[in-house]
PDB file of N, CA and C in Angstrom:
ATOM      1  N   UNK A   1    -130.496-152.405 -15.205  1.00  0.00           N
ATOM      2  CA  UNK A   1    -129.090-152.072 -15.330  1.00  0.00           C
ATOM      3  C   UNK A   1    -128.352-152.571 -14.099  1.00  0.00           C
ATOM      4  N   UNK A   2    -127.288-152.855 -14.453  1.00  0.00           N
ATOM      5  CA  UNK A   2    -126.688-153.999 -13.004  1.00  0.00           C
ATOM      6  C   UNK A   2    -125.494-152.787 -13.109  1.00  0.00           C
ATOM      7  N   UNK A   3    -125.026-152.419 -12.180  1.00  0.00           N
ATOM      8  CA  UNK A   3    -124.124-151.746 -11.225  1.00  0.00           C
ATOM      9  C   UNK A   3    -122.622-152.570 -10.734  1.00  0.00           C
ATOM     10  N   UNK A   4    -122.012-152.151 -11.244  1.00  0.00           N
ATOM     11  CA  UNK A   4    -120.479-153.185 -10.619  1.00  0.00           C
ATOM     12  C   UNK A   4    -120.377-153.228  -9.211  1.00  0.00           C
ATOM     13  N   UNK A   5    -119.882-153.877  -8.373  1.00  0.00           N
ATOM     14  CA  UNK A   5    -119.814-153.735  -7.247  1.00  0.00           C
ATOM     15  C   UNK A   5    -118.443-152.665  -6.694  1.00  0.00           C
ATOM     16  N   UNK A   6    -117.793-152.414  -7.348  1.00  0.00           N
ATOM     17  CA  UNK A   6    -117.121-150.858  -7.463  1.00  0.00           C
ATOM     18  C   UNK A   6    -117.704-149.620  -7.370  1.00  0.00           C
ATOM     19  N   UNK A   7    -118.801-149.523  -8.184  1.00  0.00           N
ATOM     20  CA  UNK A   7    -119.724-148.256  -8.675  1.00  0.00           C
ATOM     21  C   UNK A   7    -120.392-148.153  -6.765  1.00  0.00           C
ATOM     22  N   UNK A   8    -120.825-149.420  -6.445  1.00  0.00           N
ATOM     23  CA  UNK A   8    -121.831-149.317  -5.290  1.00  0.00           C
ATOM     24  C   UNK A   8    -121.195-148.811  -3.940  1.00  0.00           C
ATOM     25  N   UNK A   9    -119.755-149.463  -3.884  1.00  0.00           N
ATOM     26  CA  UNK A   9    -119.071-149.290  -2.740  1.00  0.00           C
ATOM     27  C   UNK A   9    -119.095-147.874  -3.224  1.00  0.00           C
ATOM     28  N   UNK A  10    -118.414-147.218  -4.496  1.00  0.00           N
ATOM     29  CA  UNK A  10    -118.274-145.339  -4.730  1.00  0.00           C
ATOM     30  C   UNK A  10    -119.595-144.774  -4.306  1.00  0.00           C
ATOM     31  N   UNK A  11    -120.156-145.215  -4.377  1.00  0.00           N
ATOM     32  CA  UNK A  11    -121.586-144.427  -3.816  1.00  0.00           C
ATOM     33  C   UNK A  11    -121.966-144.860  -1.968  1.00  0.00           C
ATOM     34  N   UNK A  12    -121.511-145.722  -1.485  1.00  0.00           N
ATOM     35  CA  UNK A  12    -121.509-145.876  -0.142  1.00  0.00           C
ATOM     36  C   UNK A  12    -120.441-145.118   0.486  1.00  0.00           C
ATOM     37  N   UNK A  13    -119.192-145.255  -0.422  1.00  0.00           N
ATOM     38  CA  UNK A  13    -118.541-143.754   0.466  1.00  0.00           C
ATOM     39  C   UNK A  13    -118.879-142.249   0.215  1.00  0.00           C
ATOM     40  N   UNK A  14    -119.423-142.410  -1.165  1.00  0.00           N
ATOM     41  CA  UNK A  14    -120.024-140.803  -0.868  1.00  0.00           C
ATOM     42  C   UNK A  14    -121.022-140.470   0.210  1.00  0.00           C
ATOM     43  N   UNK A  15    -121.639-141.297   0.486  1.00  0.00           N
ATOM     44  CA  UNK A  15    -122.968-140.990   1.613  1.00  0.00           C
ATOM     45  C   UNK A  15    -122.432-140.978   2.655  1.00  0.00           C
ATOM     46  N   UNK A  16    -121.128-141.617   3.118  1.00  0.00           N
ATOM     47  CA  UNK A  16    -120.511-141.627   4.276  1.00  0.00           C
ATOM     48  C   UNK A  16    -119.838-140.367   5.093  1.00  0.00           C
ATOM     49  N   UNK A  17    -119.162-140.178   3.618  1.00  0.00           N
ATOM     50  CA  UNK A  17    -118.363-138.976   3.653  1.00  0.00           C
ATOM     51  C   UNK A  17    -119.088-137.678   3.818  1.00  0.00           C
ATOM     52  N   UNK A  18    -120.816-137.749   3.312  1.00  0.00           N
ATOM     53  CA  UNK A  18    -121.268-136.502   3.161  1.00  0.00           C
ATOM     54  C   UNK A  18    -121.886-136.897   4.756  1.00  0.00           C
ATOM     55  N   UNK A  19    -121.916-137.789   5.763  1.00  0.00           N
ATOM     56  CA  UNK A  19    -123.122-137.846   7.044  1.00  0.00           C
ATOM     57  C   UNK A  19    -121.895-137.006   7.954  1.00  0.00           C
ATOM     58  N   UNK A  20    -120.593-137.546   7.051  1.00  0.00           N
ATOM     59  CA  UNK A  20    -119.056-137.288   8.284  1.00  0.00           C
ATOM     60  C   UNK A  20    -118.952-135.616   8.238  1.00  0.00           C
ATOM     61  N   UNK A  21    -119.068-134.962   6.952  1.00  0.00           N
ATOM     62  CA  UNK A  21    -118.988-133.465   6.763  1.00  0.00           C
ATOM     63  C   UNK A  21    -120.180-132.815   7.751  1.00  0.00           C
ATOM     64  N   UNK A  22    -121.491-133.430   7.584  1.00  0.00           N
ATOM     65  CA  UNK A  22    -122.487-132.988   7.973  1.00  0.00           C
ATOM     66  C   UNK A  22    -123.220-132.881   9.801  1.00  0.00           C
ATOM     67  N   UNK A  23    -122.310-134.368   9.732  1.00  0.00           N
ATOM     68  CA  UNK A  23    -122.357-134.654  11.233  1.00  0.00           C
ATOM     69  C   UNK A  23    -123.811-135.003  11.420  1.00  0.00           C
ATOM     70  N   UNK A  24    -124.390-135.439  10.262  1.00  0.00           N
ATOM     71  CA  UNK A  24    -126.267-136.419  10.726  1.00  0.00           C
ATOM     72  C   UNK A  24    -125.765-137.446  10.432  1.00  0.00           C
ATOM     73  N   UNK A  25    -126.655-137.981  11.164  1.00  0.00           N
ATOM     74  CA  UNK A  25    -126.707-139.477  11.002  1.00  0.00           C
ATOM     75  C   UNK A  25    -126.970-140.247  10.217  1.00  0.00           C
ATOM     76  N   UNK A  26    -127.749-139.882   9.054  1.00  0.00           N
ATOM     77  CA  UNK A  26    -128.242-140.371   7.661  1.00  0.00           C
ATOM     78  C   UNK A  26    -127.898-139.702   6.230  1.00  0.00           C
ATOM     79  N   UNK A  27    -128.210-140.496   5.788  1.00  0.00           N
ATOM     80  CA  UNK A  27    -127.974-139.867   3.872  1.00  0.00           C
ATOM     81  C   UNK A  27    -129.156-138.856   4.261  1.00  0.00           C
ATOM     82  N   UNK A  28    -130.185-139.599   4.469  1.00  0.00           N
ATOM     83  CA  UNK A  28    -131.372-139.042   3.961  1.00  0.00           C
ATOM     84  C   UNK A  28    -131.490-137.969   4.930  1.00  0.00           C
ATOM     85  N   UNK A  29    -130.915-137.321   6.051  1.00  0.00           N
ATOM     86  CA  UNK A  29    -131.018-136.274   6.797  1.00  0.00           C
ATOM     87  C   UNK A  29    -130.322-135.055   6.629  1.00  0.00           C
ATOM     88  N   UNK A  30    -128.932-135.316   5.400  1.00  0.00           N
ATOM     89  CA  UNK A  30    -128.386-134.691   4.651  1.00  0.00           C
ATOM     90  C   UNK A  30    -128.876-133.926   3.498  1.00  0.00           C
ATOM     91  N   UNK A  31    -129.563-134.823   3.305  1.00  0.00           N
ATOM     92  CA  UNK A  31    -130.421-134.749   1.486  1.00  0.00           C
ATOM     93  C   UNK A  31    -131.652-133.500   1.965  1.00  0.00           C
ATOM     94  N   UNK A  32    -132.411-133.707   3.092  1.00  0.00           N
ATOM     95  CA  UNK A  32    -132.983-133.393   3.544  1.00  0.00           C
ATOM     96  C   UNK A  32    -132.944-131.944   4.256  1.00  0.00           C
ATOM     97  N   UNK A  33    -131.837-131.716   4.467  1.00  0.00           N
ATOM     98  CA  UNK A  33    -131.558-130.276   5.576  1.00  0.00           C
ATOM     99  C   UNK A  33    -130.827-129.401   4.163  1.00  0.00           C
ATOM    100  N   UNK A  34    -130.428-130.304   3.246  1.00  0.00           N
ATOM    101  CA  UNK A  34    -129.953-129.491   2.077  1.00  0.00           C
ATOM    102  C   UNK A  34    -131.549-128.865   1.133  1.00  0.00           C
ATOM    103  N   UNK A  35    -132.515-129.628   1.210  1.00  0.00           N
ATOM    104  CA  UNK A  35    -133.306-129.259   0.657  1.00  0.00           C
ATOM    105  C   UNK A  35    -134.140-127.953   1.528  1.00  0.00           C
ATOM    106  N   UNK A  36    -134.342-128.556   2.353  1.00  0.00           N
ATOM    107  CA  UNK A  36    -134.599-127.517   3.605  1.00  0.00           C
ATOM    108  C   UNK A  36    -133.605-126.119   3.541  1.00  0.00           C
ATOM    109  N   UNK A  37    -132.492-126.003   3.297  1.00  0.00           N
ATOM    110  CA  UNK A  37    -131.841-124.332   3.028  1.00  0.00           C
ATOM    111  C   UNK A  37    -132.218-124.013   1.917  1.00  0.00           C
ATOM    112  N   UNK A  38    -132.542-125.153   0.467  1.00  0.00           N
ATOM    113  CA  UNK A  38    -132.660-124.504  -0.475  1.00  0.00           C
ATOM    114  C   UNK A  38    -133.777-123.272  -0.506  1.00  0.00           C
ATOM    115  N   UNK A  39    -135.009-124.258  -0.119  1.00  0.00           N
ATOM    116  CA  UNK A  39    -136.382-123.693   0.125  1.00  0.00           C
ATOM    117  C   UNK A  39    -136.468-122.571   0.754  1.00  0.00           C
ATOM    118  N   UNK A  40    -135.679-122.562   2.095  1.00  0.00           N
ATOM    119  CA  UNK A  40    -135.893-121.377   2.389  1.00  0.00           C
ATOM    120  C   UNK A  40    -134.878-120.346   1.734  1.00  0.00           C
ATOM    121  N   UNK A  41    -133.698-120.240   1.226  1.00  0.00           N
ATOM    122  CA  UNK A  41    -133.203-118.909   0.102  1.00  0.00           C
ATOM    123  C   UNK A  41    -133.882-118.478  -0.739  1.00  0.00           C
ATOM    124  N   UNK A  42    -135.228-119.844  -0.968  1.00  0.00           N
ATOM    125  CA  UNK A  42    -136.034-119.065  -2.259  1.00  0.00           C
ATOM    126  C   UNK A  42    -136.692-118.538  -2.204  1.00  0.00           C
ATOM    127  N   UNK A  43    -137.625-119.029  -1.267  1.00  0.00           N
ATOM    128  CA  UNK A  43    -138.383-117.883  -0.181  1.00  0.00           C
ATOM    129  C   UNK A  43    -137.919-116.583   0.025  1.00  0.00           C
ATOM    130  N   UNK A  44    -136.724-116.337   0.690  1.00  0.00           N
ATOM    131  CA  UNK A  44    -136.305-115.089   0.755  1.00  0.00           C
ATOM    132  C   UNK A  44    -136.585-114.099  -0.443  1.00  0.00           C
ATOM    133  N   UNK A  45    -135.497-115.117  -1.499  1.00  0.00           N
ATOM    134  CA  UNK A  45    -134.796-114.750  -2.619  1.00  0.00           C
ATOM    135  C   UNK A  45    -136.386-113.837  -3.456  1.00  0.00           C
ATOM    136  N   UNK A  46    -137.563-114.647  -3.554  1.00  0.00           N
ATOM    137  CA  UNK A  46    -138.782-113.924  -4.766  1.00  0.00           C
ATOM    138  C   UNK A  46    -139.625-113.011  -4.021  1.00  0.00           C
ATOM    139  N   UNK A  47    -139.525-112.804  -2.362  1.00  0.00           N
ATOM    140  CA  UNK A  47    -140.047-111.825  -1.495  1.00  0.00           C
ATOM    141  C   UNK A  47    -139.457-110.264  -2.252  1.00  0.00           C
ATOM    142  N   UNK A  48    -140.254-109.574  -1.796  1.00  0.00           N
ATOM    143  CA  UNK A  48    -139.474-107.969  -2.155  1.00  0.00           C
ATOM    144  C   UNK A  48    -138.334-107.845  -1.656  1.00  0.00           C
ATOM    145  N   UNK A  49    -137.350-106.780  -1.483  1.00  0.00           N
ATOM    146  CA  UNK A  49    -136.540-106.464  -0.374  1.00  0.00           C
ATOM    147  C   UNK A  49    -136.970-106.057   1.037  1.00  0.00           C
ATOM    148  N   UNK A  50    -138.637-105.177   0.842  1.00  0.00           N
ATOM    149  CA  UNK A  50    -138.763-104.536   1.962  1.00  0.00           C
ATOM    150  C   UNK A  50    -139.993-105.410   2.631  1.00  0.00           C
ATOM    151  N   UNK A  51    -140.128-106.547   2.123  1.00  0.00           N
ATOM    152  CA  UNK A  51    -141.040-107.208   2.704  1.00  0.00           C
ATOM    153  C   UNK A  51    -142.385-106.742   2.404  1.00  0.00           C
ATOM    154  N   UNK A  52    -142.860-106.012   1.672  1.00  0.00           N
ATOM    155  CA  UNK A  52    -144.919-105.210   1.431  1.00  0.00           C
ATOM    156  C   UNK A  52    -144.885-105.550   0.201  1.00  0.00           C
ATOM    157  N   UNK A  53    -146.221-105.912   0.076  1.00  0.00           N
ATOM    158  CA  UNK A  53    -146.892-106.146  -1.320  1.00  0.00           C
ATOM    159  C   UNK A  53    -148.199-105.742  -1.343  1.00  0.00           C
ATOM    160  N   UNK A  54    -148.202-105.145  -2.383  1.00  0.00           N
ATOM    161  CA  UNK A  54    -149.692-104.386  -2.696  1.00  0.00           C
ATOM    162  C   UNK A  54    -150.115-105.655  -3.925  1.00  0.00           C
ATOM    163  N   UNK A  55    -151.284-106.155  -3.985  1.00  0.00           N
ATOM    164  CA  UNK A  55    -152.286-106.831  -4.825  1.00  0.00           C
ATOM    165  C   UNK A  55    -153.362-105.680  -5.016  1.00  0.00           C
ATOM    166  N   UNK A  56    -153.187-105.406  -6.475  1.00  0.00           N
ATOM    167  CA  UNK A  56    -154.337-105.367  -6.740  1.00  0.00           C
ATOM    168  C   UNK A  56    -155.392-106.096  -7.397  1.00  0.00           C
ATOM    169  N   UNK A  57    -156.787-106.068  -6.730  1.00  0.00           N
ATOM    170  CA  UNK A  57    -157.753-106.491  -7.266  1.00  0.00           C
ATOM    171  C   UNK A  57    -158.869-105.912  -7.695  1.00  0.00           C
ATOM    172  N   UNK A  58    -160.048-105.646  -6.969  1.00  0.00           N
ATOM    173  CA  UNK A  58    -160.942-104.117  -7.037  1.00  0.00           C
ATOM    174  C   UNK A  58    -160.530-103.334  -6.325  1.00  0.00           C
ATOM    175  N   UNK A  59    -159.973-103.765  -5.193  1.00  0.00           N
ATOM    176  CA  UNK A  59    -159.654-102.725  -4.073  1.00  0.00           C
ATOM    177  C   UNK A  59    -158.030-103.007  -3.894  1.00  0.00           C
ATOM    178  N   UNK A  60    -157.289-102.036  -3.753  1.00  0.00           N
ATOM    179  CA  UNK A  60    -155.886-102.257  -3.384  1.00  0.00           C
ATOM    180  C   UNK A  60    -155.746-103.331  -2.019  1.00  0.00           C
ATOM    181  N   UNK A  61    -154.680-104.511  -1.931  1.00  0.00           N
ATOM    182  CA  UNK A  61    -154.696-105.415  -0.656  1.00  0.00           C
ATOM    183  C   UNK A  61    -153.097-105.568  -0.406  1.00  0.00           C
ATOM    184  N   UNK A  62    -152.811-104.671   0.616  1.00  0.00           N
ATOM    185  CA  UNK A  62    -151.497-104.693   1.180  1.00  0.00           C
ATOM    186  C   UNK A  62    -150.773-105.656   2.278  1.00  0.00           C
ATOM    187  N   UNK A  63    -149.835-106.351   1.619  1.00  0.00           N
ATOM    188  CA  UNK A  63    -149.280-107.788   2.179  1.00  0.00           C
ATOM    189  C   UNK A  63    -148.147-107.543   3.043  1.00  0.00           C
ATOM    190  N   UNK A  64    -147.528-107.678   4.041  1.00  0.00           N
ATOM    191  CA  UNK A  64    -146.434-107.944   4.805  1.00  0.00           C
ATOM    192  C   UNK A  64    -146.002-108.796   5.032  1.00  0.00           C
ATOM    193  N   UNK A  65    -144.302-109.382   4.941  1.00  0.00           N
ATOM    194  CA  UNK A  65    -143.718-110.576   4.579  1.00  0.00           C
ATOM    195  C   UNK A  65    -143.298-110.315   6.273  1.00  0.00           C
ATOM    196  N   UNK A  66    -143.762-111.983   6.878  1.00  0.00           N
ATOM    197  CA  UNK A  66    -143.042-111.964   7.829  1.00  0.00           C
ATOM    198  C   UNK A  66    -142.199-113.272   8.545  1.00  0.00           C
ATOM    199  N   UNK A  67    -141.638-113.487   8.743  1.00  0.00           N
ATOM    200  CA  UNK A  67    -141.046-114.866   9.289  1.00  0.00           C
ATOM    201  C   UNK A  67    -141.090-115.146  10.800  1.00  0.00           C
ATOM    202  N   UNK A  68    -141.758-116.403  10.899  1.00  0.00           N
ATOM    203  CA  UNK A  68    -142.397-116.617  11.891  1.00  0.00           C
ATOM    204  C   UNK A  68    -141.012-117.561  12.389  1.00  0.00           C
ATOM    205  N   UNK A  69    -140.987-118.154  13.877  1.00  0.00           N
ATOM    206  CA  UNK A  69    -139.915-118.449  14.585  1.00  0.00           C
ATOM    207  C   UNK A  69    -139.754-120.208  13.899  1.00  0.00           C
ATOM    208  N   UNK A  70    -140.461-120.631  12.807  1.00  0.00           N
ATOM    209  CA  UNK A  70    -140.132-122.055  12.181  1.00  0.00           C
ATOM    210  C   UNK A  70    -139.721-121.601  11.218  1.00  0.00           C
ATOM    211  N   UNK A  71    -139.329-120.157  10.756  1.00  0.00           N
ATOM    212  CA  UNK A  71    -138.833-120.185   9.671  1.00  0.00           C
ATOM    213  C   UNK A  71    -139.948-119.911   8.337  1.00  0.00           C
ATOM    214  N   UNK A  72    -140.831-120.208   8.775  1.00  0.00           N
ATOM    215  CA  UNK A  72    -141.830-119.953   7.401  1.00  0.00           C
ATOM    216  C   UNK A  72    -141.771-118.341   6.796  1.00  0.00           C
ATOM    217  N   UNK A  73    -141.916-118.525   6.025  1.00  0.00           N
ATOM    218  CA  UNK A  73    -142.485-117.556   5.120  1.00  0.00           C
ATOM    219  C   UNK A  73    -144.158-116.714   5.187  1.00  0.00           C
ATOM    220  N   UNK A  74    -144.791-115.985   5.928  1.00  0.00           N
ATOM    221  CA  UNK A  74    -145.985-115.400   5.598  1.00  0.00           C
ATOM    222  C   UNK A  74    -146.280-114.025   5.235  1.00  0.00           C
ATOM    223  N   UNK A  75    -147.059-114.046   4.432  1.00  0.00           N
ATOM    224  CA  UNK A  75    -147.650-112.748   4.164  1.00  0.00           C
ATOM    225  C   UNK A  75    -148.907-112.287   4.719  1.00  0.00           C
ATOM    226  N   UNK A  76    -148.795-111.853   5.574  1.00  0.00           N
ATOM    227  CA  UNK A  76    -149.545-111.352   6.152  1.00  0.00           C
ATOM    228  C   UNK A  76    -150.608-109.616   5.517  1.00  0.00           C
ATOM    229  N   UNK A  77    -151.854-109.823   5.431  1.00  0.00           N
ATOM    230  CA  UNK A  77    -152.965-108.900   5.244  1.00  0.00           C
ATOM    231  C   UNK A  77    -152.741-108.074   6.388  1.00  0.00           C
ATOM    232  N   UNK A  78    -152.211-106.901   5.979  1.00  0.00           N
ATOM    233  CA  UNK A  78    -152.594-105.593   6.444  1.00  0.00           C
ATOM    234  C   UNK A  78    -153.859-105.032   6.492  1.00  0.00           C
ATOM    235  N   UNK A  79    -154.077-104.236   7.932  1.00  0.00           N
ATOM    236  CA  UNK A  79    -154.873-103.505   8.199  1.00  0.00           C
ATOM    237  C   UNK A  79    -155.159-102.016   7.368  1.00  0.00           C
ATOM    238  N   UNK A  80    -156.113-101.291   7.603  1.00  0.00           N
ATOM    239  CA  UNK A  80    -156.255 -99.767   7.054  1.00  0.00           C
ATOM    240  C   UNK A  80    -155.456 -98.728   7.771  1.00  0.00           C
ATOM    241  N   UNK A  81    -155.621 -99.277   8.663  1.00  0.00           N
ATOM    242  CA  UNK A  81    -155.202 -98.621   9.581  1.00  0.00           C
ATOM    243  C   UNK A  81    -152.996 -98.637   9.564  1.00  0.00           C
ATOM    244  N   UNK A  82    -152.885 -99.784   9.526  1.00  0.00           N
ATOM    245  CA  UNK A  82    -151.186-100.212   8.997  1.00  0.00           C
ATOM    246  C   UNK A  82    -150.896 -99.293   8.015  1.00  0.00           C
ATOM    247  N   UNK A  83    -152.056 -99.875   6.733  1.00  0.00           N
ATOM    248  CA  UNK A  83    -151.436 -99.188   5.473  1.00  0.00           C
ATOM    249  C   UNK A  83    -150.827 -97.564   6.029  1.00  0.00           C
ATOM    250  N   UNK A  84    -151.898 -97.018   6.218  1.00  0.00           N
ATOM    251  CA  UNK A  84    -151.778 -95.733   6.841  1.00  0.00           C
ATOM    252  C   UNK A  84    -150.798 -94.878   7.006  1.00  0.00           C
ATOM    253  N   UNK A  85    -150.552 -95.847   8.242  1.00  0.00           N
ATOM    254  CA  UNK A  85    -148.754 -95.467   9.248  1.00  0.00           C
ATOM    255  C   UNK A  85    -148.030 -96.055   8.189  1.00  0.00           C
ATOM    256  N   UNK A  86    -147.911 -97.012   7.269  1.00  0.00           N
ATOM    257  CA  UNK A  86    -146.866 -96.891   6.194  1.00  0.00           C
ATOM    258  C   UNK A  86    -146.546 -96.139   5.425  1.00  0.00           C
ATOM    259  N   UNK A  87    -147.821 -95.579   4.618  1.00  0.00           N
ATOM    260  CA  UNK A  87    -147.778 -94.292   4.157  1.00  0.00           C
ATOM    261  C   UNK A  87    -147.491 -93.487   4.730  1.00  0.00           C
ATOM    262  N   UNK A  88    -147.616 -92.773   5.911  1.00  0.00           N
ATOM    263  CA  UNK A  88    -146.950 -91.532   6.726  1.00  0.00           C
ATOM    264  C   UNK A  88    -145.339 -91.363   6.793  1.00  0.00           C
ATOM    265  N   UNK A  89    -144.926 -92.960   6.962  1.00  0.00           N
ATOM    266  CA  UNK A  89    -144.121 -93.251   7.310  1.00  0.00           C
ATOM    267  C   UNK A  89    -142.765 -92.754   5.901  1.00  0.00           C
ATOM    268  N   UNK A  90    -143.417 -93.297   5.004  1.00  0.00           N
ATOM    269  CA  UNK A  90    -143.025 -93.071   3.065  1.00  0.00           C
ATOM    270  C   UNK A  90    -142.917 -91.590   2.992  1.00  0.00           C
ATOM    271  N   UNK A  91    -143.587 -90.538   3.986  1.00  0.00           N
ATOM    272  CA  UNK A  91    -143.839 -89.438   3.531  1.00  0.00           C
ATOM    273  C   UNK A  91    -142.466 -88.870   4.096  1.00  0.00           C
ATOM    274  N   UNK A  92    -142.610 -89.011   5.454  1.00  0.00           N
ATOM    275  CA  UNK A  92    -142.011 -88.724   6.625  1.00  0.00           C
ATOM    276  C   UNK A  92    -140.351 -88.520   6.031  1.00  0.00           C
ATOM    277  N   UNK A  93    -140.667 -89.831   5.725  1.00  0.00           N
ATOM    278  CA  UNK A  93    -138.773 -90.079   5.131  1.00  0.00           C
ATOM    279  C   UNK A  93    -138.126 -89.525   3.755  1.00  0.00           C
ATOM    280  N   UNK A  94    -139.478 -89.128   3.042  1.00  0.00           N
ATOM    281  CA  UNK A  94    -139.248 -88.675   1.789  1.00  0.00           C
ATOM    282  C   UNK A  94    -138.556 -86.971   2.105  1.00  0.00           C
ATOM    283  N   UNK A  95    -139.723 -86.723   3.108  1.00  0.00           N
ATOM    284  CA  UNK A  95    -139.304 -85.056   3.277  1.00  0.00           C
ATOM    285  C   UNK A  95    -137.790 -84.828   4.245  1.00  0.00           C
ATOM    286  N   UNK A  96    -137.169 -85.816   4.794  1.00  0.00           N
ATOM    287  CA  UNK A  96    -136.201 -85.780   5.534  1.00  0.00           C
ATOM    288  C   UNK A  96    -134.915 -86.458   4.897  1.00  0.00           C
TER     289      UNK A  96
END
């Protein structure tokens, strides 16, 4: 498919216009930092609210969502000892 040379220049100022809004230096660093926020809202977005997840398997396995200083996403395996003080913690607040 051949492209008018109209169509091409409209698409060289869109990339222009989006490096000028963005202030990078590239299309592709645009394209790129946009994909990069998406990822991480979604991340957020399918986490719980309170960050814990219980798996069960044979044995109950309690997860903590935590974000590390790049931004990632981990869930981190709780201890017996964690679970614990979470539970106390569930109680604590229930009776108050």
């Amino acid at each position: 498919m051949m492209l008018a040379n109209r169509n091409i220049r409209a698409i060289d100022r869109l990339f222009d216009r989006m490096t000028g809004f963005s202030g990078l230096s590239s299309p592709l660093q645009v394209v790129d930092s946009w994909f990069d926020n998406l990822e991480r809202d979604v991340k957020i977005a399918n986490g719980p609210s309170d960050g814990i997840v219980t798996r069960y398997e044979m044995v109950a396995k309690t997860y903590k969502r935590e974000v590390n200083e790049n931004g990632d996403v981990i869930f981190r395996l709780l201890t017996d000892d964690e679970v614990k003080a979470l539970e106390t913690n569930k109680a604590e607040d229930a009776t108050s």
